[in-house]
C-alpha atoms as a PDB file:
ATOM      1  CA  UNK A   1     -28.557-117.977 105.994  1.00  0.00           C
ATOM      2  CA  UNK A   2     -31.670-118.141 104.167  1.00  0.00           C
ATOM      3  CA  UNK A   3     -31.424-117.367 100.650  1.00  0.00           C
ATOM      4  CA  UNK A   4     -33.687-114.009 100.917  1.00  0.00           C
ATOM      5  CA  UNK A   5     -31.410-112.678 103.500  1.00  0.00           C
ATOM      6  CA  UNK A   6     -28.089-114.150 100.966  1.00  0.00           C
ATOM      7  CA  UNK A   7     -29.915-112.094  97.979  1.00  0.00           C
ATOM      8  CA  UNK A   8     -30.342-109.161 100.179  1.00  0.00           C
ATOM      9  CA  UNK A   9     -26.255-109.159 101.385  1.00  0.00           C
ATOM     10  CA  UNK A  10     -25.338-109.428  97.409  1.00  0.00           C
ATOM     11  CA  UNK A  11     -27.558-106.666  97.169  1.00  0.00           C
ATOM     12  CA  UNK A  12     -25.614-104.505  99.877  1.00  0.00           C
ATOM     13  CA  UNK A  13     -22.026-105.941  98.542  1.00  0.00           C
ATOM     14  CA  UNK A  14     -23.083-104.477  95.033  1.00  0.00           C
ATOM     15  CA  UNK A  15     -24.066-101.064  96.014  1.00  0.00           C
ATOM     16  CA  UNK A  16     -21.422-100.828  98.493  1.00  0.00           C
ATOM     17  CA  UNK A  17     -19.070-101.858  95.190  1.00  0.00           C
ATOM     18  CA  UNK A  18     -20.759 -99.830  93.015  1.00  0.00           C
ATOM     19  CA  UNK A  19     -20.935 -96.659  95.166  1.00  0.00           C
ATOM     20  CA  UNK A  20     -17.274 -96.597  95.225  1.00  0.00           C
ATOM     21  CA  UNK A  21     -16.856 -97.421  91.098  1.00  0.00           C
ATOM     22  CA  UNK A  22     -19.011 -93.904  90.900  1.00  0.00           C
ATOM     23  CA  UNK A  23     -16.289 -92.119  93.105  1.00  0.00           C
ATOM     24  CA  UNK A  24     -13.476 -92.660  90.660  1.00  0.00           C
ATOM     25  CA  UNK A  25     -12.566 -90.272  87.786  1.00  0.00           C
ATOM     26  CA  UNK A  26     -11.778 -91.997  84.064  1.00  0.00           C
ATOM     27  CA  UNK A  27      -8.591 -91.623  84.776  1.00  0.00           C
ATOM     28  CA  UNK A  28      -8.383 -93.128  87.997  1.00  0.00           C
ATOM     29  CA  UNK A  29     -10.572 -96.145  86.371  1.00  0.00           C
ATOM     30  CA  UNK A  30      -8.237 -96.654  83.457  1.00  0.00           C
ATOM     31  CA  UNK A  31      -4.916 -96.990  85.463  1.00  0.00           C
ATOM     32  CA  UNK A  32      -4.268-100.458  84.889  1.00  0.00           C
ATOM     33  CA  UNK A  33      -2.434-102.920  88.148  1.00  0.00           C
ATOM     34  CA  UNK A  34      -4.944-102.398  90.264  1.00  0.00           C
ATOM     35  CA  UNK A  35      -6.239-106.637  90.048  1.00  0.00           C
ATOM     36  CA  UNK A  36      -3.243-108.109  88.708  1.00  0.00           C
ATOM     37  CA  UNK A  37      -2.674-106.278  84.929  1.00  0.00           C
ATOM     38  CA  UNK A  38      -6.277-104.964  84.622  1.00  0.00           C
ATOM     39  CA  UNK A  39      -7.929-101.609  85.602  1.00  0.00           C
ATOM     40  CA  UNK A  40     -11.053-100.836  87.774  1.00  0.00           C
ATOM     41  CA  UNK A  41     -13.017-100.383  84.309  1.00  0.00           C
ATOM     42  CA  UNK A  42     -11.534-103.944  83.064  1.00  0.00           C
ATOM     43  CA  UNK A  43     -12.867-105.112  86.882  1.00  0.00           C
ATOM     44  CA  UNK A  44     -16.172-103.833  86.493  1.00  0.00           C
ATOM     45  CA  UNK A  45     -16.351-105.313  83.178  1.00  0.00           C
ATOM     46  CA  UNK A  46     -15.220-108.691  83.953  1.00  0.00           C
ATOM     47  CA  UNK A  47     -18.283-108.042  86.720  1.00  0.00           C
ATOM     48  CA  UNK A  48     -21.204-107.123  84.360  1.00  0.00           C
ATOM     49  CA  UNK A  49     -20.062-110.426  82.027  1.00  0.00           C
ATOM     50  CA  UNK A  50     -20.814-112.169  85.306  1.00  0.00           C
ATOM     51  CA  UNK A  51     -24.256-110.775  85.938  1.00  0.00           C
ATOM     52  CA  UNK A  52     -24.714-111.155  82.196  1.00  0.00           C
ATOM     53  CA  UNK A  53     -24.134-114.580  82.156  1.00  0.00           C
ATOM     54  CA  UNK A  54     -25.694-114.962  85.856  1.00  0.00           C
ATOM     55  CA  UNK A  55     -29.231-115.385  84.192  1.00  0.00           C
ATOM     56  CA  UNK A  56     -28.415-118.557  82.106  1.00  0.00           C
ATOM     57  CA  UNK A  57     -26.300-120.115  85.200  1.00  0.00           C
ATOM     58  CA  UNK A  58     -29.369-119.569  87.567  1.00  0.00           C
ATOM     59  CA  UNK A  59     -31.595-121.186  84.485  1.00  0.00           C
ATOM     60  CA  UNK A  60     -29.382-124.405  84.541  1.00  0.00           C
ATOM     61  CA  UNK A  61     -29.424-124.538  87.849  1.00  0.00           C
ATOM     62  CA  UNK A  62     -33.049-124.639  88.124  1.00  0.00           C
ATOM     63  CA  UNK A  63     -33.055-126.872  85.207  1.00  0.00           C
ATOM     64  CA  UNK A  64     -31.023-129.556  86.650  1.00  0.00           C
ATOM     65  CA  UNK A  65     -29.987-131.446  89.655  1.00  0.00           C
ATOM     66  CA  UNK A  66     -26.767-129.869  89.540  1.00  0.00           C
ATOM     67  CA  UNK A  67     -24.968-128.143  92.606  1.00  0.00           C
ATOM     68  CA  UNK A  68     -22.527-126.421  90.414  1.00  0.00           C
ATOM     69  CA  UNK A  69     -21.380-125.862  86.938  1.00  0.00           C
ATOM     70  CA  UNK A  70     -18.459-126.137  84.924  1.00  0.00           C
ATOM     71  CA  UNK A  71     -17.059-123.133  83.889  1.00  0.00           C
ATOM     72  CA  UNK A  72     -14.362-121.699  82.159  1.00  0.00           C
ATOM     73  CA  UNK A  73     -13.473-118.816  84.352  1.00  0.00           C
ATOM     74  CA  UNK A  74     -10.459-117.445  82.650  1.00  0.00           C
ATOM     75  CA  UNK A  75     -11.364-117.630  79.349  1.00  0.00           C
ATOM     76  CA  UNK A  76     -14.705-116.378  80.248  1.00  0.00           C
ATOM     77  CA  UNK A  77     -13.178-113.372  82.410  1.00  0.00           C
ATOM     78  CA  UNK A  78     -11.054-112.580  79.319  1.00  0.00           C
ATOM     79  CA  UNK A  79     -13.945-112.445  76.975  1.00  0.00           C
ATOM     80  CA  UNK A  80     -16.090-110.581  78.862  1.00  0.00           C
ATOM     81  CA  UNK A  81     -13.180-107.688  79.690  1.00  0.00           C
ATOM     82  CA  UNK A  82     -12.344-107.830  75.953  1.00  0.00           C
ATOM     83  CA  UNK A  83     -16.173-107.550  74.753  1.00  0.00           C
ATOM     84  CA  UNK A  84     -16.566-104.122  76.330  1.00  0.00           C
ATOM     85  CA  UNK A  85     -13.192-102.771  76.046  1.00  0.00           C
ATOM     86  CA  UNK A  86     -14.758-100.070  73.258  1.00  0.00           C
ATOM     87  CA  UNK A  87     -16.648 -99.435  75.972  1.00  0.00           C
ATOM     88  CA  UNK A  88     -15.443 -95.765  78.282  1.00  0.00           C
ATOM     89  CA  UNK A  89     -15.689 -95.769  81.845  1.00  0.00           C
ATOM     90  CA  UNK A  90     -19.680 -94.178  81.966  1.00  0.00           C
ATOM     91  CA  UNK A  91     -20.541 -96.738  79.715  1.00  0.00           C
ATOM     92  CA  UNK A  92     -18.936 -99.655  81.283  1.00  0.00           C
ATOM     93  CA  UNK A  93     -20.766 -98.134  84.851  1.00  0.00           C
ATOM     94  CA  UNK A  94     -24.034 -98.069  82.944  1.00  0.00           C
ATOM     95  CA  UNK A  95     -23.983-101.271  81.595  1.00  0.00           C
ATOM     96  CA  UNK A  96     -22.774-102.705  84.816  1.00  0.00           C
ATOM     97  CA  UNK A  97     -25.874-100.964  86.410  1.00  0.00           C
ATOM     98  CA  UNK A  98     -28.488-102.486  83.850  1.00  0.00           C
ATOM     99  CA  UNK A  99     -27.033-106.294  83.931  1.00  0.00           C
ATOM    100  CA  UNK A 100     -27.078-106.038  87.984  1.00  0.00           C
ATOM    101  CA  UNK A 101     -30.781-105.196  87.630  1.00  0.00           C
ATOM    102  CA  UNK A 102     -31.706-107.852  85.472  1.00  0.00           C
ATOM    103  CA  UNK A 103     -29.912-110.273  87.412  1.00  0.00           C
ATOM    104  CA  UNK A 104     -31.611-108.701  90.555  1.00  0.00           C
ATOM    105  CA  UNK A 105     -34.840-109.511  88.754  1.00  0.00           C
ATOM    106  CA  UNK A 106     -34.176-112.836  87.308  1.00  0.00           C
ATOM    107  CA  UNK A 107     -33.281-113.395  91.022  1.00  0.00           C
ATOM    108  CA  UNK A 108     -36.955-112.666  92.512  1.00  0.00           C
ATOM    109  CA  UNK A 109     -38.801-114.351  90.159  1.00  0.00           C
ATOM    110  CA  UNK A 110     -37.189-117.846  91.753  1.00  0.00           C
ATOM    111  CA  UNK A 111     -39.244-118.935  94.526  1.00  0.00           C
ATOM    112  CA  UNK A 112     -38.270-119.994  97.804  1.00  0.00           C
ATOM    113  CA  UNK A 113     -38.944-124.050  97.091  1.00  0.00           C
ATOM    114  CA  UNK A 114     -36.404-123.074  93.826  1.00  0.00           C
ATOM    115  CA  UNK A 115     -33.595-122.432  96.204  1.00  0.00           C
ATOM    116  CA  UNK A 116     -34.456-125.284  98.268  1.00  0.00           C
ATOM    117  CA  UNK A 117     -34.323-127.934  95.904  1.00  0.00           C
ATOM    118  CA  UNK A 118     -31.545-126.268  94.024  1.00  0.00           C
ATOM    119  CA  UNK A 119     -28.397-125.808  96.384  1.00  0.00           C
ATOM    120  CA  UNK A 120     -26.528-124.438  93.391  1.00  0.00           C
ATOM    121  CA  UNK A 121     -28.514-121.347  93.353  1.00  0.00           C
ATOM    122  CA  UNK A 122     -27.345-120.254  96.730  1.00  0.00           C
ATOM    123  CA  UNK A 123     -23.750-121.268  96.194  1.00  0.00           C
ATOM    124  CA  UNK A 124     -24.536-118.751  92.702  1.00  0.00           C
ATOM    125  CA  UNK A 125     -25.323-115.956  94.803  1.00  0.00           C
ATOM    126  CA  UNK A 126     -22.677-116.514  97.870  1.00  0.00           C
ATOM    127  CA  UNK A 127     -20.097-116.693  94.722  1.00  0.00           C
ATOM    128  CA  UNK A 128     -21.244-113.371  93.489  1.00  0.00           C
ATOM    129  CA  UNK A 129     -21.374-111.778  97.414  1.00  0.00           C
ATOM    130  CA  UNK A 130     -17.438-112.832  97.484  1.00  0.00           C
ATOM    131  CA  UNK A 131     -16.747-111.454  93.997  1.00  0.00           C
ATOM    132  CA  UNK A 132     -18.156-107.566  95.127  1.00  0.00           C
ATOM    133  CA  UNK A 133     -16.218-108.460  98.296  1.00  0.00           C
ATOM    134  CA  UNK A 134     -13.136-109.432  96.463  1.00  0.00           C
ATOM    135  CA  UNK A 135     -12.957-106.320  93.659  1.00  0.00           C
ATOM    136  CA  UNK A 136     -13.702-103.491  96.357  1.00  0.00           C
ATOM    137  CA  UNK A 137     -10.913-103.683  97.665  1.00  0.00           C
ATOM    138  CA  UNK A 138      -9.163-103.213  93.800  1.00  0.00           C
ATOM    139  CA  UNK A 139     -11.764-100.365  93.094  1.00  0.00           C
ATOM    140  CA  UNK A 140     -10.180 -98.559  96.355  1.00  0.00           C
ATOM    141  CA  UNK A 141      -6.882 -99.303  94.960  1.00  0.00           C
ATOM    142  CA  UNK A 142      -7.803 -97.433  92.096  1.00  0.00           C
ATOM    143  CA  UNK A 143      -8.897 -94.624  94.090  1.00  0.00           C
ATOM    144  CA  UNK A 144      -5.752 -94.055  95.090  1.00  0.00           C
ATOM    145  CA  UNK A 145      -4.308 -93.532  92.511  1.00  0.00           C
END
């Protein structure tokens, strides 16, 4: 898949993702157990710390010969779900909203020799296609609830 058309299906995973995170109530996204112990709102924020962070992974990428990089995902998904805890559910949607568009637009400005020459970038994207993939089904948990 060319990495156009793998921007474009992160695109559709995300709105498909997000459309249901705007169905659920406050209540609904508090009610923790729906991913292990945390709540749709601690999913969603665990997600923007992603896209956050997204921008400086796609700069090292580009920066380096590097297919992948070393992260520490739990501390890292802790963090990030503990920064915007203060955070209530219309904030946490907002902010999720605003770091998806930046990372949307840090996306376009790399050019199609970029993702060429750097397979990292498209194994960046395809991880964040399986993560919006991954928490719908936890955001439709939610909604039943």
């Amino acid at each position: 898949m060319a990495s156009n058309e793998l921007v474009e299906k992160m695109k559709v995973n995300y709105e498909t993702l997000l459309q249901a995170c705007m169905t659920l109530s406050k209540i609904q996204a508090s009610h923790h157990g729906v991913c292990g112990e945390w709540s749709a709102k601690q999913v969603v924020d665990h997600l923007t710390g992603w896209q956050v962070e997204s921008n400086d992974i796609l700069d090292r990428l580009l920066e380096s010969e590097e297919e992948d990089i070393d992260l520490d995902i739990d501390g890292f998904n802790a963090d990030s779900v503990r920064e915007r805890a203060s955070l209530d559910w219309e904030e946490s949607l907002a902010a999720f909203e605003e770091s998806f568009n930046a990372f949307d637009q840090h996306l376009a400005k790399i050019s199609a020799e970029d993702y060429q020459a750097h397979s990292g970038l498209d194994s960046w994207v395809k991880a964040m296609i399986h993560e919006y993939q991954f928490h719908l089904n936890h955001i439709k948990l939610a909604l039943e609830n």
